[in-house]
C-alpha atoms as a PDB file:
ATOM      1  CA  UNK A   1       4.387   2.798  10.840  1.00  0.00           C
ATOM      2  CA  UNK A   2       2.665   3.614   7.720  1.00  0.00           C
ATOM      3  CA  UNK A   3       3.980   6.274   5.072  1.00  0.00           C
ATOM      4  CA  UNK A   4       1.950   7.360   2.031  1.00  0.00           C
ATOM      5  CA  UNK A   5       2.681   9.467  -1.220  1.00  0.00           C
ATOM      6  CA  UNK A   6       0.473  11.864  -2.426  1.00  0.00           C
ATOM      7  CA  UNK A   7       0.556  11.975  -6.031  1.00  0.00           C
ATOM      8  CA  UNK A   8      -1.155  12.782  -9.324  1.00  0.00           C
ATOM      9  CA  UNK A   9      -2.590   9.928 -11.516  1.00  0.00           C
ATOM     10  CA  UNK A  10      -2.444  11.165 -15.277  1.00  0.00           C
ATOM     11  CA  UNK A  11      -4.308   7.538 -16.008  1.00  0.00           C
ATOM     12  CA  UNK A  12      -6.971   8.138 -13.329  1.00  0.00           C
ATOM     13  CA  UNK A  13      -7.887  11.805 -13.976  1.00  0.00           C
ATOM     14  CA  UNK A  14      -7.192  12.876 -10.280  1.00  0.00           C
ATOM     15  CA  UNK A  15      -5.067  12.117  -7.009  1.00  0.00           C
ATOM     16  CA  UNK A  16      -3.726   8.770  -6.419  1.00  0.00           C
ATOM     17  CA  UNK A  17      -1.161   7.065  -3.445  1.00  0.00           C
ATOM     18  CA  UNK A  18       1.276   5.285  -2.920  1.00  0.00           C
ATOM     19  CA  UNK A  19       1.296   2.750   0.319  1.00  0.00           C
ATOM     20  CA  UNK A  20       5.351   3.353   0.292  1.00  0.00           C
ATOM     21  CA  UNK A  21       6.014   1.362   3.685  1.00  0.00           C
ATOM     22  CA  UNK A  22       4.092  -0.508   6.217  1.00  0.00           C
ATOM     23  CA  UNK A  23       5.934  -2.042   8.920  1.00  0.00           C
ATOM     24  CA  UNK A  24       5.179  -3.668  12.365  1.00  0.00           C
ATOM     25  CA  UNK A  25       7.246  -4.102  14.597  1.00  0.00           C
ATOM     26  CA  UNK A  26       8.502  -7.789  14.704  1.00  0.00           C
ATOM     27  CA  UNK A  27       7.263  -8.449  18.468  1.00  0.00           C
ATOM     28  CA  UNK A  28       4.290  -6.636  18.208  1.00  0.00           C
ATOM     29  CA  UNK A  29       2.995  -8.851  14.963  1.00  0.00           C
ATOM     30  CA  UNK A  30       0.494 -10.757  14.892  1.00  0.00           C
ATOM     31  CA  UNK A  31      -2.085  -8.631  17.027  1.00  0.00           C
ATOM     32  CA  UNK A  32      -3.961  -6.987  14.382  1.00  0.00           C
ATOM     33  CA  UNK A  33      -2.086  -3.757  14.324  1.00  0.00           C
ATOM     34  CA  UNK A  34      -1.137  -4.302  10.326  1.00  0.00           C
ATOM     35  CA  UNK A  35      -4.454  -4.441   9.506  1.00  0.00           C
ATOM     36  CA  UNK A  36      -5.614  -1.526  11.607  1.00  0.00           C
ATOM     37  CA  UNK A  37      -2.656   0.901  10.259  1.00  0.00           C
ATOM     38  CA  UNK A  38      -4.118  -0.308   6.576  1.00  0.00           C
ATOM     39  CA  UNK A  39      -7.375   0.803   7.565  1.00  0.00           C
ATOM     40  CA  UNK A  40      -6.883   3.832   8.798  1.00  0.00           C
ATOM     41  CA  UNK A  41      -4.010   4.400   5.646  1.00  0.00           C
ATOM     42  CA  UNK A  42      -7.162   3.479   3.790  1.00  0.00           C
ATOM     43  CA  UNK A  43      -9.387   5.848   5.055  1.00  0.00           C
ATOM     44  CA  UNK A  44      -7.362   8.996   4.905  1.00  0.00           C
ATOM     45  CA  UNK A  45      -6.555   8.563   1.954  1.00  0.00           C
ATOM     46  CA  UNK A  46      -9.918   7.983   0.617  1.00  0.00           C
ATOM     47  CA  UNK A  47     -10.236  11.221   2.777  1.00  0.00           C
ATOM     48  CA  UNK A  48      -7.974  13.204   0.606  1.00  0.00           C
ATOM     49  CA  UNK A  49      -9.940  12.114  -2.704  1.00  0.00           C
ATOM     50  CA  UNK A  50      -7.754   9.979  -4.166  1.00  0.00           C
ATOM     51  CA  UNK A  51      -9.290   7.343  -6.395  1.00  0.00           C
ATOM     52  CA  UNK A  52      -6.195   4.729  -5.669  1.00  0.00           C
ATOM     53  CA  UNK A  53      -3.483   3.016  -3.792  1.00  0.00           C
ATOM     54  CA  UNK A  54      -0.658   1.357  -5.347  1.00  0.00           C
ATOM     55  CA  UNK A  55       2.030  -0.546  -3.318  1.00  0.00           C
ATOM     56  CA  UNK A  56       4.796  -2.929  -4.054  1.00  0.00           C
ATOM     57  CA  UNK A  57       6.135  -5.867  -2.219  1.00  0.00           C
ATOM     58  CA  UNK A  58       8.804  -8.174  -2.760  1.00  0.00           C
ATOM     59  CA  UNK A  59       7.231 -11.233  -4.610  1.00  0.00           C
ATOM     60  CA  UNK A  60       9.334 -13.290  -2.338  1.00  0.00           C
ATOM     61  CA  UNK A  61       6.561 -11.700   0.548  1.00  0.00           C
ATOM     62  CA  UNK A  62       3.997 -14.288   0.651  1.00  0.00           C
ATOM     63  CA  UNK A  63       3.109 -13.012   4.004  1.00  0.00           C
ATOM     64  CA  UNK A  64       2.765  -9.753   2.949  1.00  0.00           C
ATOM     65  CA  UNK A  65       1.479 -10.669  -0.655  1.00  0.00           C
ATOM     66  CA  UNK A  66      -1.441 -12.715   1.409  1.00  0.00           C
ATOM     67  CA  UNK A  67      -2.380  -9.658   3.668  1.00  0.00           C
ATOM     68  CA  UNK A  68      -2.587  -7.254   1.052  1.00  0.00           C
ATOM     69  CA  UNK A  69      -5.150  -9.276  -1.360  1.00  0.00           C
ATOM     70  CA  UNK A  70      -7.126 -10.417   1.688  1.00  0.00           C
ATOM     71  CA  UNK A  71      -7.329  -6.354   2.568  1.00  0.00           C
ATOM     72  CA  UNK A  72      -8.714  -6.240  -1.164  1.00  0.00           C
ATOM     73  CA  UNK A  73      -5.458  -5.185  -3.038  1.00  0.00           C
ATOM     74  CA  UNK A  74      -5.634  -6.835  -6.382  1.00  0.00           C
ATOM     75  CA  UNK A  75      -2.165  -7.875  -8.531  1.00  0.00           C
ATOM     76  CA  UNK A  76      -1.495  -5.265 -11.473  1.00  0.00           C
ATOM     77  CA  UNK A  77      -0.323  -6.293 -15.035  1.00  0.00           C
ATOM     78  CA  UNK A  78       1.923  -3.084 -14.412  1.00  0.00           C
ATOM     79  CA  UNK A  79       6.253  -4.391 -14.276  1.00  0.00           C
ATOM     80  CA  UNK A  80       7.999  -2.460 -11.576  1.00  0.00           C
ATOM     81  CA  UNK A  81      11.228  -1.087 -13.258  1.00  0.00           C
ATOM     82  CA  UNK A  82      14.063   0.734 -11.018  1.00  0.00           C
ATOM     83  CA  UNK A  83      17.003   2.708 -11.495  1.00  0.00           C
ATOM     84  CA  UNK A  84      19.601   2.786  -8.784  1.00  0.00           C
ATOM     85  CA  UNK A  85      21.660   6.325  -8.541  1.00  0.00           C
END
């Protein structure tokens, strides 16, 4: 399952996403479904004319961490902050 934000980048000048969950089912890992949901998350939203994904992941996620820079994702400088209601 893959869900993405559509947004507005003020910094990029046009429409950005958000990758705001990937997840694969724990018995159905390691078959190359995570990297074909990212492709095709990839795709459409390269579709839709945005000029970026962002995504966060716990920095505990090597796993995860691992996947995403091998799909090309690069570490920002940017801090994630959050406020819980």
């Amino acid at each position: 399952m893959v869900s993405i934000l559509f947004t507005v980048s003020t910094a990029e000048g046009g429409r950005a996403a958000w990758l705001e969950d990937m997840v694969v089912h724990p018995d159905w890992r390691g078959r190359k479904i995570g990297g074909q949901l990212l492709h095709e998350a990839i795709n459409r939203v390269r579709a839709a004319g945005c000029t970026r994904i962002t995504l966060l992941t716990d920095s505990t996620n090597r796993a995860a961490i691992q996947f995403y820079e091998q799909a090309g994702f690069i570490r920002s400088g940017m801090i994630p902050l959050r406020l819980h209601l």
